[in-house]
Protein backbone atom coordinates (compact mmCIF):
# COMPACT_ATOMS: atom_id res chain seq x y z
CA UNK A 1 -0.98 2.48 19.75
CA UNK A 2 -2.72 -0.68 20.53
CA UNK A 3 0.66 -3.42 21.54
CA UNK A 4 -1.62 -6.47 20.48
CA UNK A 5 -4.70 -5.28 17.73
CA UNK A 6 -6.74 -8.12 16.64
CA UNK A 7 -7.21 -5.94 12.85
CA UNK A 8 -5.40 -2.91 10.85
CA UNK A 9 -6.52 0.07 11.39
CA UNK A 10 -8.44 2.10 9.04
CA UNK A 11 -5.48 4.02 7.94
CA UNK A 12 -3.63 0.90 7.10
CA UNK A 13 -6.90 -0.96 5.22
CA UNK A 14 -7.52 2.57 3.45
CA UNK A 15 -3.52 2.39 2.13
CA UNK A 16 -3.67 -1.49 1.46
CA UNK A 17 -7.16 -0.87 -0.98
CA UNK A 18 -6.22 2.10 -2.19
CA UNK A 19 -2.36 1.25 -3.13
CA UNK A 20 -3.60 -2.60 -4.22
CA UNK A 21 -5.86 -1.02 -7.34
CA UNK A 22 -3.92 1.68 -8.40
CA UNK A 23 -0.48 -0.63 -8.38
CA UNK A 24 -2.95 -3.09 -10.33
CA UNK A 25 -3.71 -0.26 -12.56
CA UNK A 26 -0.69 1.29 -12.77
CA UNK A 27 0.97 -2.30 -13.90
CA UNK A 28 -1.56 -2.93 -16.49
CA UNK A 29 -1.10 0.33 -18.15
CA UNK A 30 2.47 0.07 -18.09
CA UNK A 31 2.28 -3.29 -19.73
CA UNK A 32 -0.44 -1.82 -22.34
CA UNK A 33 2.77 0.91 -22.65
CA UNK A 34 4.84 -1.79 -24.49
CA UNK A 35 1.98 -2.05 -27.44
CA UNK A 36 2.16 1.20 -28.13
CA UNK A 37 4.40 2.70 -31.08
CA UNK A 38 7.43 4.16 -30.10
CA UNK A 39 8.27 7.91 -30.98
CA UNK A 40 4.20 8.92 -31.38
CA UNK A 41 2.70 11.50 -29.45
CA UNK A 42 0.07 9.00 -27.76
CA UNK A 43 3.21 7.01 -26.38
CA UNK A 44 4.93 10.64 -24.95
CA UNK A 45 1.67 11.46 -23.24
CA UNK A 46 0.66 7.83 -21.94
CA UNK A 47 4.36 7.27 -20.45
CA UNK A 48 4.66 10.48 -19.04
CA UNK A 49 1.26 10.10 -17.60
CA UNK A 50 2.53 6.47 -16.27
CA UNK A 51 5.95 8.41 -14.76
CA UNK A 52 3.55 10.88 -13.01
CA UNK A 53 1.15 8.58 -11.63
CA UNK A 54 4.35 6.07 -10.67
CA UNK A 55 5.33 9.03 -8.48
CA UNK A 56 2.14 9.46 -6.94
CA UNK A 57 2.13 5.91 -6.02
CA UNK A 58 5.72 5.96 -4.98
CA UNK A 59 4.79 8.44 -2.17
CA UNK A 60 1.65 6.80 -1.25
CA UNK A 61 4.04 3.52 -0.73
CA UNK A 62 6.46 5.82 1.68
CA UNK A 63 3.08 6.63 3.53
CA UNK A 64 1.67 3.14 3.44
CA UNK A 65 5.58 1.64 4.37
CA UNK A 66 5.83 4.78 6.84
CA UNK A 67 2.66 3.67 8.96
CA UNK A 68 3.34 0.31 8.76
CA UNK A 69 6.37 0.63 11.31
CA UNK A 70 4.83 2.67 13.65
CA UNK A 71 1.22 0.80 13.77
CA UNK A 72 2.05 -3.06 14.96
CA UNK A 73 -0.40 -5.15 12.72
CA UNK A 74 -2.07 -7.84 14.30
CA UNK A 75 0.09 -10.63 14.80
CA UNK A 76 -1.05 -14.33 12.33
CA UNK A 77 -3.35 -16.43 14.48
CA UNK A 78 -0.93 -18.97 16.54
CA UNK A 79 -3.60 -21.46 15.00
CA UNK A 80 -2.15 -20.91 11.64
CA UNK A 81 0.56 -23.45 10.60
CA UNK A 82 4.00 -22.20 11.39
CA UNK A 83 4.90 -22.76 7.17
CA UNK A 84 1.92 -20.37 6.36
CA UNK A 85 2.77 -18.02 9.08
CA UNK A 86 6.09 -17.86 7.35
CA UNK A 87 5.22 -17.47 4.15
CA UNK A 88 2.90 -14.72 4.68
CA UNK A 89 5.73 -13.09 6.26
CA UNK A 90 8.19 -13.28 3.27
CA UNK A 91 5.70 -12.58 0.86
CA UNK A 92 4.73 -9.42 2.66
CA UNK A 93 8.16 -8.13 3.00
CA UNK A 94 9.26 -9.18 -0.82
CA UNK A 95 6.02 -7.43 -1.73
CA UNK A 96 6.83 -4.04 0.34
CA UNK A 97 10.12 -4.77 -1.22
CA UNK A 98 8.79 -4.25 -5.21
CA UNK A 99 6.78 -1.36 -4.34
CA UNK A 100 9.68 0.36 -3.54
CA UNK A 101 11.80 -1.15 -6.25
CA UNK A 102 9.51 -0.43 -8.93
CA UNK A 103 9.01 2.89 -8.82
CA UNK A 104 12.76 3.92 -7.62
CA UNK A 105 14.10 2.31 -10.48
CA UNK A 106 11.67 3.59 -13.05
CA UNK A 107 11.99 7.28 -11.94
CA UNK A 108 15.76 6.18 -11.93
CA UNK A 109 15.81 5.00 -15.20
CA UNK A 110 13.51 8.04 -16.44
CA UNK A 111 16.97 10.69 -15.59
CA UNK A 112 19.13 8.64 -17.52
CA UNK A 113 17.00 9.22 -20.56
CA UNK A 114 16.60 12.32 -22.69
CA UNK A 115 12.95 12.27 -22.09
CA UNK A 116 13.34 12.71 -18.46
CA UNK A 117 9.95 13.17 -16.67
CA UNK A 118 6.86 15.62 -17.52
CA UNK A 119 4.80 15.57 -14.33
CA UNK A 120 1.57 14.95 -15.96
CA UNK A 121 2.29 16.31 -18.85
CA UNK A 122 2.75 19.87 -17.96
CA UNK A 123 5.64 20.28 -15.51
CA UNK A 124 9.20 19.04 -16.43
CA UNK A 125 11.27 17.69 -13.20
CA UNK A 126 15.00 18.64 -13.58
CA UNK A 127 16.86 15.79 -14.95
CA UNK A 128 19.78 14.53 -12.25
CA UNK A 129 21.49 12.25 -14.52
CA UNK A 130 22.79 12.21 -18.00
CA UNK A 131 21.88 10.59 -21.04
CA UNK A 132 23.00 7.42 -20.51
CA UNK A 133 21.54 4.07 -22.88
CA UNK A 134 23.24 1.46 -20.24
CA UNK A 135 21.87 3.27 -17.19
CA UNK A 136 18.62 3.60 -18.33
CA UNK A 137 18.35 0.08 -19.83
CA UNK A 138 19.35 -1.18 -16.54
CA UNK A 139 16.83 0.52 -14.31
CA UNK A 140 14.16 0.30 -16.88
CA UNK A 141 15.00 -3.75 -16.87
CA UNK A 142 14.59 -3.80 -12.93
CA UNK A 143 11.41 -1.47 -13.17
CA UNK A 144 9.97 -4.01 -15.91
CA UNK A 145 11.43 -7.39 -13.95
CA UNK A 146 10.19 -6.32 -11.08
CA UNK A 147 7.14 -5.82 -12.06
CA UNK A 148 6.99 -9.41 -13.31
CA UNK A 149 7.92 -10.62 -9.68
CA UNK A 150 5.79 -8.34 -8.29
CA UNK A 151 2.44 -9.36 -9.88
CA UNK A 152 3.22 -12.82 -9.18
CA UNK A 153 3.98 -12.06 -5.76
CA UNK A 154 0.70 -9.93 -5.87
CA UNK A 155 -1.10 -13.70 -7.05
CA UNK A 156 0.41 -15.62 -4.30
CA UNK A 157 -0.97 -12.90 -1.89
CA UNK A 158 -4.44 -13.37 -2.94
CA UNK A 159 -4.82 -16.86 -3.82
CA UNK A 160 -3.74 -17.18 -0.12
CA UNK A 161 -6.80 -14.25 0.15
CA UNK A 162 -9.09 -16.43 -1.34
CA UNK A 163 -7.81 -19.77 0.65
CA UNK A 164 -8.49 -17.88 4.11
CA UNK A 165 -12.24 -16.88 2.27
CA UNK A 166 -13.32 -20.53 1.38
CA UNK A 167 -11.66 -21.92 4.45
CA UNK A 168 -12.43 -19.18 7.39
CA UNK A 169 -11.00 -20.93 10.41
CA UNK A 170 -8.35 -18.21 11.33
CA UNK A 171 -10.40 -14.81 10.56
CA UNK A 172 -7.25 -13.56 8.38
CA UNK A 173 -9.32 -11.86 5.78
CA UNK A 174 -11.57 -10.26 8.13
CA UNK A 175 -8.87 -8.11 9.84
CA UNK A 176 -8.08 -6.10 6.27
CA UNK A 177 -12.03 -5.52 5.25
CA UNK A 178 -13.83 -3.01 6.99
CA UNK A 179 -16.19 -3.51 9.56
C-alpha cells in the first residue's frame, strides 16, 4: 500500500463510478416507487425488485467502505483552503454515512412488514421481525429521509466536482477519473 498516493486506485474509482450510478438509479426508482398504486402487482414486483437491488448495493457499499480503510486515499492538496479541505471531509463521511443508513434501514423496515423481502422476485429471505406498523414506519421514514439528505449531500459533492472542473488549480478531479 502506497503511505502517500497522489490518486485512488482503480479499485476505489471502479467502486466510486459504479456505486455513484446505481445509488443514482436506485434513488430515482425508489422515488418513481411512491407514484405507483399501492396493492397492484406492478408495485409488488417493482419494490421487491428495489429491496433486491438495495441489497446488492448494500454489499457493494461494505466493499467500497471495506477498501476504503485499508487503501489511504490521497490526502486534499495543502493548496486547498483549510474550509474546503474540511468540508470535503464531512461531506465524505456524512455521505459514507447514508449509504449505509439507507439500505440498513430499508431492509430493516422490509422485516417489520408482512411483505418481507422476495430477492428478485423469486427467493423469499426469512423474515427476522414481526409485523410491526410502528417499526416499519420508522425505518421506512429513515430509509426515505435519508435518502432526501443523501441526494443533497450527493449535489454538494458534485457541484464541488464541477467547481474543481472549471477552476483546475488543485488536480482534485483528476485523481477519481481514470488515466
Amino acid at each position: 500500500m502506497n503511505p502517500n498516493p497522489t490518486r485512488y486506485t482503480r479499485t476505489a474509482m471502479t467502486l466510486h463510478w459504479l456505486i455513484a450510478a446505481v445509488v443514482l438509479a436506485q434513488i430515482a426508482f425508489g422515488w418513481y416507487l411512491q407514484l405507483v398504486p399501492r396493492e397492484t402487482p406492478d408495485r409488488t414486483i417493482f419494490v421487491n425488485f428495489h429491496k433486491s437491488t438495495g441489497l446488492v448495493i448494500g454489499l457493494l457499499i461494505v466493499f467500497r467502505l471495506a477498501w476504503r480503510l485499508t487503501h489511504t486515499p490521497p490526502p486534499l492538496p495543502e493548496s486547498m483552503p483549510a474550509w474546503e479541505r474540511s468540508a470535503a471531509r464531512v461531506n465524505h463521511v456524512l455521505l459514507y454515512a447514508c449509504m449505509l443508513i439507507m439500505p440498513i434501514a430499508g431492509y430493516t423496515a422490509s422485516n417489520f412488514s408482512k411483505f418481507g423481502v422476495k430477492l428478485f422476485n423469486a427467493v423469499p429471505l426469512p423474515p427476522w421481525g414481526v409485523d410491526d406498523r410502528g417499526i416499519y414506519a420508522f425505518f421506512n421514514g429513515l430509509h426515505i429521509g435519508t435518502s432526501y439528505v443523501f441526494v443533497t449531500l450527493i449535489a454538494i459533492h458534485m457541484l464541488a466536482a464541477a467547481k474543481h472542473l472549471v477552476f483546475p488549480r488543485h488536480g482534485i478531479l483528476r485523481r477519481m477519473l481514470p488515466s
